[in-house]
PDB file of N, CA and C in Angstrom:
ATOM      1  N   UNK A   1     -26.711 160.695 -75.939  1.00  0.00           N
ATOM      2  CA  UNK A   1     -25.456 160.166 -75.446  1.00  0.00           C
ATOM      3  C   UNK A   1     -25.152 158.859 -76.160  1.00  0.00           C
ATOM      4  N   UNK A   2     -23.761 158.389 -75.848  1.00  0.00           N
ATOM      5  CA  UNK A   2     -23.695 157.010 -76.577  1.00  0.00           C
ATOM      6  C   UNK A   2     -22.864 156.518 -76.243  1.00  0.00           C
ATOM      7  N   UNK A   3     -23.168 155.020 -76.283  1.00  0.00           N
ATOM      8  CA  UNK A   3     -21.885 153.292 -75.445  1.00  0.00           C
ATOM      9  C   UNK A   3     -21.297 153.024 -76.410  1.00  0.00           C
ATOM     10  N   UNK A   4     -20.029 153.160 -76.064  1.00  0.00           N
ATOM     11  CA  UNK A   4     -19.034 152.458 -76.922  1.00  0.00           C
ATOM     12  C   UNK A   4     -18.509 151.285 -76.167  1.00  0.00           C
ATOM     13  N   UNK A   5     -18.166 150.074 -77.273  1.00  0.00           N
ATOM     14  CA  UNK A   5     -17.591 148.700 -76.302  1.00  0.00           C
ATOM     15  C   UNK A   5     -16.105 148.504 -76.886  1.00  0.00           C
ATOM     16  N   UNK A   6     -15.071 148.515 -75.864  1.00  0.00           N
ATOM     17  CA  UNK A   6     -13.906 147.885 -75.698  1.00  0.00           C
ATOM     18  C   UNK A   6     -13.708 146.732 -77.122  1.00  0.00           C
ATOM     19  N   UNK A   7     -13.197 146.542 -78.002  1.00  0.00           N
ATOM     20  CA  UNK A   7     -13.021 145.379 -78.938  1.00  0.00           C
ATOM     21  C   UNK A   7     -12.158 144.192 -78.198  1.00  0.00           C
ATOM     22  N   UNK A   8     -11.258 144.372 -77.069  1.00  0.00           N
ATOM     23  CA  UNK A   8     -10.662 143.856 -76.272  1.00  0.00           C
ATOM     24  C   UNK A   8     -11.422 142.778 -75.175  1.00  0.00           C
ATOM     25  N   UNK A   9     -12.086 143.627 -74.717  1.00  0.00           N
ATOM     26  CA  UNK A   9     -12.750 143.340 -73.118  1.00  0.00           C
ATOM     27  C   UNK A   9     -14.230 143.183 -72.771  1.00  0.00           C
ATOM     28  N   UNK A  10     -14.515 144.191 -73.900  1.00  0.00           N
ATOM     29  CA  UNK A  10     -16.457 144.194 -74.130  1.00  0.00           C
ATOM     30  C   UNK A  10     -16.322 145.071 -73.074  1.00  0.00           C
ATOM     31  N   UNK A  11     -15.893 146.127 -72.372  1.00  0.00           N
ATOM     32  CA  UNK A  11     -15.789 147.130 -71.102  1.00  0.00           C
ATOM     33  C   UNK A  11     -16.837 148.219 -72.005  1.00  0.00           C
ATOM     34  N   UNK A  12     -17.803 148.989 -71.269  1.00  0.00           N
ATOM     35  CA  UNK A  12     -18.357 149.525 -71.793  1.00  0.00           C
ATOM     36  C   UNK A  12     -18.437 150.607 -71.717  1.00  0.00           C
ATOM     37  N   UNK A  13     -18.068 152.037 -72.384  1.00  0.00           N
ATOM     38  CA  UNK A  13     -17.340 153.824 -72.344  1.00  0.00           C
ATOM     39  C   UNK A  13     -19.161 154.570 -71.894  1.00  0.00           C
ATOM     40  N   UNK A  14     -19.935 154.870 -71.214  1.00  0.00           N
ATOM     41  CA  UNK A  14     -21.131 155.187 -71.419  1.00  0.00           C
ATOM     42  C   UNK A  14     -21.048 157.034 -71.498  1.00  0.00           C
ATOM     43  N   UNK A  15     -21.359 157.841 -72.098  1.00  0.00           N
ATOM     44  CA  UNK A  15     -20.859 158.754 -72.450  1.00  0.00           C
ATOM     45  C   UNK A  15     -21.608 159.906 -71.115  1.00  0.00           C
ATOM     46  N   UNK A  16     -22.899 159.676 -71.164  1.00  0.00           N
ATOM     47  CA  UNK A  16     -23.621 160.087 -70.391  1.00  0.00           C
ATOM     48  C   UNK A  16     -22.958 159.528 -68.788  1.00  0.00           C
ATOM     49  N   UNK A  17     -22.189 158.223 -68.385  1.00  0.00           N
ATOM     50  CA  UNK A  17     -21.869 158.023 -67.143  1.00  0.00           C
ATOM     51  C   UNK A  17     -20.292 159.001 -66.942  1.00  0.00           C
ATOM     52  N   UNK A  18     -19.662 159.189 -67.917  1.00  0.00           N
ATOM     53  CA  UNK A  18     -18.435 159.756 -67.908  1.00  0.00           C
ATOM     54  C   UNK A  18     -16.917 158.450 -67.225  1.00  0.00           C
ATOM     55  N   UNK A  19     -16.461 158.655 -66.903  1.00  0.00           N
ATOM     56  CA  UNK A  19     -15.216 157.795 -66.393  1.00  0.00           C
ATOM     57  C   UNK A  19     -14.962 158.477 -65.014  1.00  0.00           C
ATOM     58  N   UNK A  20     -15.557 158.272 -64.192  1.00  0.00           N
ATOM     59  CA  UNK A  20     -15.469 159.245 -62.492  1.00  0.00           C
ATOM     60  C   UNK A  20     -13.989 158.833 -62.213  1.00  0.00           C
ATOM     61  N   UNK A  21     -14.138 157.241 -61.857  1.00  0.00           N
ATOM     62  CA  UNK A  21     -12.395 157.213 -61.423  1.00  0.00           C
ATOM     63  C   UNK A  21     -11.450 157.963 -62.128  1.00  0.00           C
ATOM     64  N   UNK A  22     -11.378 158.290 -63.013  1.00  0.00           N
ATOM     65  CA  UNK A  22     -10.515 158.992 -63.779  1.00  0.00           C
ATOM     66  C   UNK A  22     -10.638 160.298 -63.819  1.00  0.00           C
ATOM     67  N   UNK A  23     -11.461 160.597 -63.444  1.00  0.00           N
ATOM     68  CA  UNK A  23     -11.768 162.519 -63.735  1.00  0.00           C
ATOM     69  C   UNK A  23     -12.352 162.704 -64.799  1.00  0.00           C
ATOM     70  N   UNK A  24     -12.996 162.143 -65.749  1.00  0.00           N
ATOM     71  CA  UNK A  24     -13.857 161.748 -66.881  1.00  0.00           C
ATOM     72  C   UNK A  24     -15.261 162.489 -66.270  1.00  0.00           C
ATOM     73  N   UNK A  25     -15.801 163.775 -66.295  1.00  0.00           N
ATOM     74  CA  UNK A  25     -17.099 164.438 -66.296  1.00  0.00           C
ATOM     75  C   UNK A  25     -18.501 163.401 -67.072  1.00  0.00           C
ATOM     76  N   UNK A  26     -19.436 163.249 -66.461  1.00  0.00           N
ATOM     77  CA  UNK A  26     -20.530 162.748 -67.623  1.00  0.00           C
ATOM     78  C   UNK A  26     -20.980 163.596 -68.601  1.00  0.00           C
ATOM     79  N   UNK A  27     -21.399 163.286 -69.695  1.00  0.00           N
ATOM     80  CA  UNK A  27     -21.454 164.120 -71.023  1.00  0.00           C
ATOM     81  C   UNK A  27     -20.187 163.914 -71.923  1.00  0.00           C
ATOM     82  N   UNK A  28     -18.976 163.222 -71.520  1.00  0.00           N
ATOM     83  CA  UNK A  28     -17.876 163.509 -72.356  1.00  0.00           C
ATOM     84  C   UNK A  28     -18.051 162.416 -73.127  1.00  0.00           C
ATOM     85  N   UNK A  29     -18.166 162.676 -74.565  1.00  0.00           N
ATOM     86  CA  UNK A  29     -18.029 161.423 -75.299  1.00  0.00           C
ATOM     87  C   UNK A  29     -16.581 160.894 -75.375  1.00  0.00           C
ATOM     88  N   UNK A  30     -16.707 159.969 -76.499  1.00  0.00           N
ATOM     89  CA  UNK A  30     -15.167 159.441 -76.527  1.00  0.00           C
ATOM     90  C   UNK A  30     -13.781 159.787 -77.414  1.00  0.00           C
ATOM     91  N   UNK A  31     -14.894 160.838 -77.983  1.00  0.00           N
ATOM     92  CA  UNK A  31     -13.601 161.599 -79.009  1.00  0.00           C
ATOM     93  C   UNK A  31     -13.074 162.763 -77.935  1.00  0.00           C
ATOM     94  N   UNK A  32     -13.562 163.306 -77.148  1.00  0.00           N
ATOM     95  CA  UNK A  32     -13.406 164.252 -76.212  1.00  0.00           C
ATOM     96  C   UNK A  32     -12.442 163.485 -75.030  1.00  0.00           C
ATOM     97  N   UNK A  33     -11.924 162.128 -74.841  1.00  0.00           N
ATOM     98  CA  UNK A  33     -11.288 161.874 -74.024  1.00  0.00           C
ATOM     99  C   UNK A  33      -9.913 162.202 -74.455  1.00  0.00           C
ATOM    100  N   UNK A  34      -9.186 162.315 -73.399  1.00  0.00           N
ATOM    101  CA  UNK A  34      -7.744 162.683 -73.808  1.00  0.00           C
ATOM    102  C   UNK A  34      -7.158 161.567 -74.318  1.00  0.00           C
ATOM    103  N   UNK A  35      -6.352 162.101 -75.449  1.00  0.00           N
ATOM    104  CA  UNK A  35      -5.407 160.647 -76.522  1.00  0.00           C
ATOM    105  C   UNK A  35      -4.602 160.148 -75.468  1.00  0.00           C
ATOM    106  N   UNK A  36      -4.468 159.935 -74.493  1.00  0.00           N
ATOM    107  CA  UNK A  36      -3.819 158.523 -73.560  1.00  0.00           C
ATOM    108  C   UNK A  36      -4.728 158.131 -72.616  1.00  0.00           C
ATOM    109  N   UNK A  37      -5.789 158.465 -73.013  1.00  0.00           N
ATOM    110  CA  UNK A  37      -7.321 157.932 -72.310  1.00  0.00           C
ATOM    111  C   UNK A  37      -6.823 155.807 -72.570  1.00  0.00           C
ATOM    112  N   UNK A  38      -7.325 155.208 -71.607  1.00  0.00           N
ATOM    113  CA  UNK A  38      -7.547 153.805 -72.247  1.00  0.00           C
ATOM    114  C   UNK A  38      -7.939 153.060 -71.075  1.00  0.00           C
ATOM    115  N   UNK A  39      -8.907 151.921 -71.615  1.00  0.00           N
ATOM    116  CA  UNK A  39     -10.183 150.963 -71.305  1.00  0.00           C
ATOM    117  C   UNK A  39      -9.218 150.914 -69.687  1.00  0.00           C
ATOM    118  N   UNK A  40     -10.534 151.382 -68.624  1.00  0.00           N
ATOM    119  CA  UNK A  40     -10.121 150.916 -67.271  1.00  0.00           C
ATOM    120  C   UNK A  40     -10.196 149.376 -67.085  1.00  0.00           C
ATOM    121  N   UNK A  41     -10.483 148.919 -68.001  1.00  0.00           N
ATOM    122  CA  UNK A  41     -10.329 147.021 -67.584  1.00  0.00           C
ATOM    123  C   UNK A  41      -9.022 146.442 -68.129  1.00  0.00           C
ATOM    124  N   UNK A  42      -8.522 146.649 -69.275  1.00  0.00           N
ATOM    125  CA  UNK A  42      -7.826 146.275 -70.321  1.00  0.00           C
ATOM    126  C   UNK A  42      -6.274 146.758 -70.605  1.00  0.00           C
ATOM    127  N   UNK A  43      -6.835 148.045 -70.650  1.00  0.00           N
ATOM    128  CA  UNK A  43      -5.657 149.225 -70.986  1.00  0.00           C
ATOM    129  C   UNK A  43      -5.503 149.355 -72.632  1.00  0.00           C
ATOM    130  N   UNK A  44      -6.601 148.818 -73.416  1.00  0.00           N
ATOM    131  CA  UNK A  44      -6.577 149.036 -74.837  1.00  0.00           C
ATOM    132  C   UNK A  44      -7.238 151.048 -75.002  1.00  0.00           C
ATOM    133  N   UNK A  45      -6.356 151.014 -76.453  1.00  0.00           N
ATOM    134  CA  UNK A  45      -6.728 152.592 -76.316  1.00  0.00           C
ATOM    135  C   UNK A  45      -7.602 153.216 -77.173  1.00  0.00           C
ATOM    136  N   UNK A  46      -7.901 154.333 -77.049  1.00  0.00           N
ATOM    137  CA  UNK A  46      -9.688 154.312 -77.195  1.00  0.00           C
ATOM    138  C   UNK A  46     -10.369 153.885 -79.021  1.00  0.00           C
ATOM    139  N   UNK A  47      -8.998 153.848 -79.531  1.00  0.00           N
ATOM    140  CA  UNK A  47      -9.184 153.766 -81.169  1.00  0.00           C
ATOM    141  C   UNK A  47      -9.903 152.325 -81.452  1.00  0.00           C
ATOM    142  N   UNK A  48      -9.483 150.966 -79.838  1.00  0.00           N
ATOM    143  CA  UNK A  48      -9.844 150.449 -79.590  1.00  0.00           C
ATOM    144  C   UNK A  48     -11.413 149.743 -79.731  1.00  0.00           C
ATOM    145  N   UNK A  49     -12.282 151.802 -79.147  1.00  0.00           N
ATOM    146  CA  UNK A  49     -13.724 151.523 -78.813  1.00  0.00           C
ATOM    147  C   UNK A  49     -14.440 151.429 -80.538  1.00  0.00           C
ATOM    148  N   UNK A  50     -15.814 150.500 -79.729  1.00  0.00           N
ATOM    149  CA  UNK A  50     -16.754 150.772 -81.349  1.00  0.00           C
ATOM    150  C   UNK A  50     -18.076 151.529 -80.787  1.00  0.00           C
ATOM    151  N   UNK A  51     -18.544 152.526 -81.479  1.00  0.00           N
ATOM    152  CA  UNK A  51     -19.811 152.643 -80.891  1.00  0.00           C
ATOM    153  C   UNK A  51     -20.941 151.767 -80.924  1.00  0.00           C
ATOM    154  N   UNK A  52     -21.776 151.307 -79.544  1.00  0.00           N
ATOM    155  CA  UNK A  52     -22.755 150.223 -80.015  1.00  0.00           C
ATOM    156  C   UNK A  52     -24.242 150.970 -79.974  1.00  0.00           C
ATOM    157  N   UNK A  53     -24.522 152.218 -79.527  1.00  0.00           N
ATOM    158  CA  UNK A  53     -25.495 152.857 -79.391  1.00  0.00           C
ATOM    159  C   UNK A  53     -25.384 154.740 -79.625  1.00  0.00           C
ATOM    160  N   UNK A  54     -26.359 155.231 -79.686  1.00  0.00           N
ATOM    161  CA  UNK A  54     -26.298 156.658 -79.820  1.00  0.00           C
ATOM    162  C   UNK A  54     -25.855 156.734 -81.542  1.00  0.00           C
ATOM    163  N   UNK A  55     -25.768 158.122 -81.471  1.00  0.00           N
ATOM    164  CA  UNK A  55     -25.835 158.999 -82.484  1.00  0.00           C
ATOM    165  C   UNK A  55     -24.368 158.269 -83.371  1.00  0.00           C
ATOM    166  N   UNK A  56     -24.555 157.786 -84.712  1.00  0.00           N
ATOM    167  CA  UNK A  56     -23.179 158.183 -85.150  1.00  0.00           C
ATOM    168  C   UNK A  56     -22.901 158.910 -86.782  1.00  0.00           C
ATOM    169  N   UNK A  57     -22.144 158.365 -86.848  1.00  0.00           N
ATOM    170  CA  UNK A  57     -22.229 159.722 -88.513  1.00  0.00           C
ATOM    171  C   UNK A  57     -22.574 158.627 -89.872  1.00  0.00           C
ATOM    172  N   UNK A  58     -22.585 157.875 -89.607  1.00  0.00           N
ATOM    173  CA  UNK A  58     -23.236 157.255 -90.665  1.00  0.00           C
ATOM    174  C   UNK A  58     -24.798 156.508 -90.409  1.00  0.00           C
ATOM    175  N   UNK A  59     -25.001 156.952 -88.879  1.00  0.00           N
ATOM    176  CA  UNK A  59     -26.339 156.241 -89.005  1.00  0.00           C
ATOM    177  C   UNK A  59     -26.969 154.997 -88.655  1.00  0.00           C
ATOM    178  N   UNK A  60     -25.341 154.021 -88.952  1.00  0.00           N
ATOM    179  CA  UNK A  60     -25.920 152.529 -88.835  1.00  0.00           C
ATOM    180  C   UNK A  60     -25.801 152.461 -87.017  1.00  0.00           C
ATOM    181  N   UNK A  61     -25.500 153.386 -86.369  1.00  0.00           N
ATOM    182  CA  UNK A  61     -25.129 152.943 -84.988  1.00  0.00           C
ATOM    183  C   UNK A  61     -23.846 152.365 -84.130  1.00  0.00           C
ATOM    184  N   UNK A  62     -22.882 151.969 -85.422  1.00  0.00           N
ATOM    185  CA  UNK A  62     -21.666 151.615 -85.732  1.00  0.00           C
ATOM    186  C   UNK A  62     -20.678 152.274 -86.288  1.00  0.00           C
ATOM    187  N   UNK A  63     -19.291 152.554 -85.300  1.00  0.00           N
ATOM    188  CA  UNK A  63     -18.614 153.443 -86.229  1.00  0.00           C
ATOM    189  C   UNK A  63     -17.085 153.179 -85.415  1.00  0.00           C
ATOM    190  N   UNK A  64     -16.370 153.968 -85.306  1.00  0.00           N
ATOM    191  CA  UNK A  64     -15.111 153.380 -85.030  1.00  0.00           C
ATOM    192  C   UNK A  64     -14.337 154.613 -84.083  1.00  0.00           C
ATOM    193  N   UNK A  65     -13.778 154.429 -82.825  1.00  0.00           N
ATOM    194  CA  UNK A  65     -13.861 156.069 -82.217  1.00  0.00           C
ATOM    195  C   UNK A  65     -12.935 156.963 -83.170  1.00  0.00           C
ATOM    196  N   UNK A  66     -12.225 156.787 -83.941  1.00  0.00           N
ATOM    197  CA  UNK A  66     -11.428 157.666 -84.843  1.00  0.00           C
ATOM    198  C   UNK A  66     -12.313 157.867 -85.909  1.00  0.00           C
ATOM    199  N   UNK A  67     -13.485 157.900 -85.612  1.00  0.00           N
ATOM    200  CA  UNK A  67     -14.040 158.238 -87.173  1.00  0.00           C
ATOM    201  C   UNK A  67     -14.658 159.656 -87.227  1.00  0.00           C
TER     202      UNK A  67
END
């Protein structure tokens, strides 16, 4: 699974916790949220998030949710 943080707010997406208030299932990562998904603290939108943990495609642990 993997945390992505808000660039806005530092709010943190945990993929494995899902977004309950929202109807957000656990397991859903953040490319899987719907495109008017955005930060329950902030309201920034998810292109917003960075990944800070888990799997990403380059490896460094860092990546950008549109990537």
């Amino acid at each position: 699974m993997s945390i992505w943080m808000c660039a806005n707010c530092d709010h943190q997406y945990d993929s494995e916790q899902g977004d309950l208030r929202r109807g957000i299932a656990p397991g859903a990562g953040l490319q899987q949220l719907p495109e008017d998904w955005t930060c329950p603290d902030c309201g920034a939108p998810k292109i917003d998030f960075a990944q800070i943990s888990g799997n990403s495609r380059d490896g460094s642990g860092w990546t950008t949710a549109n990537s």
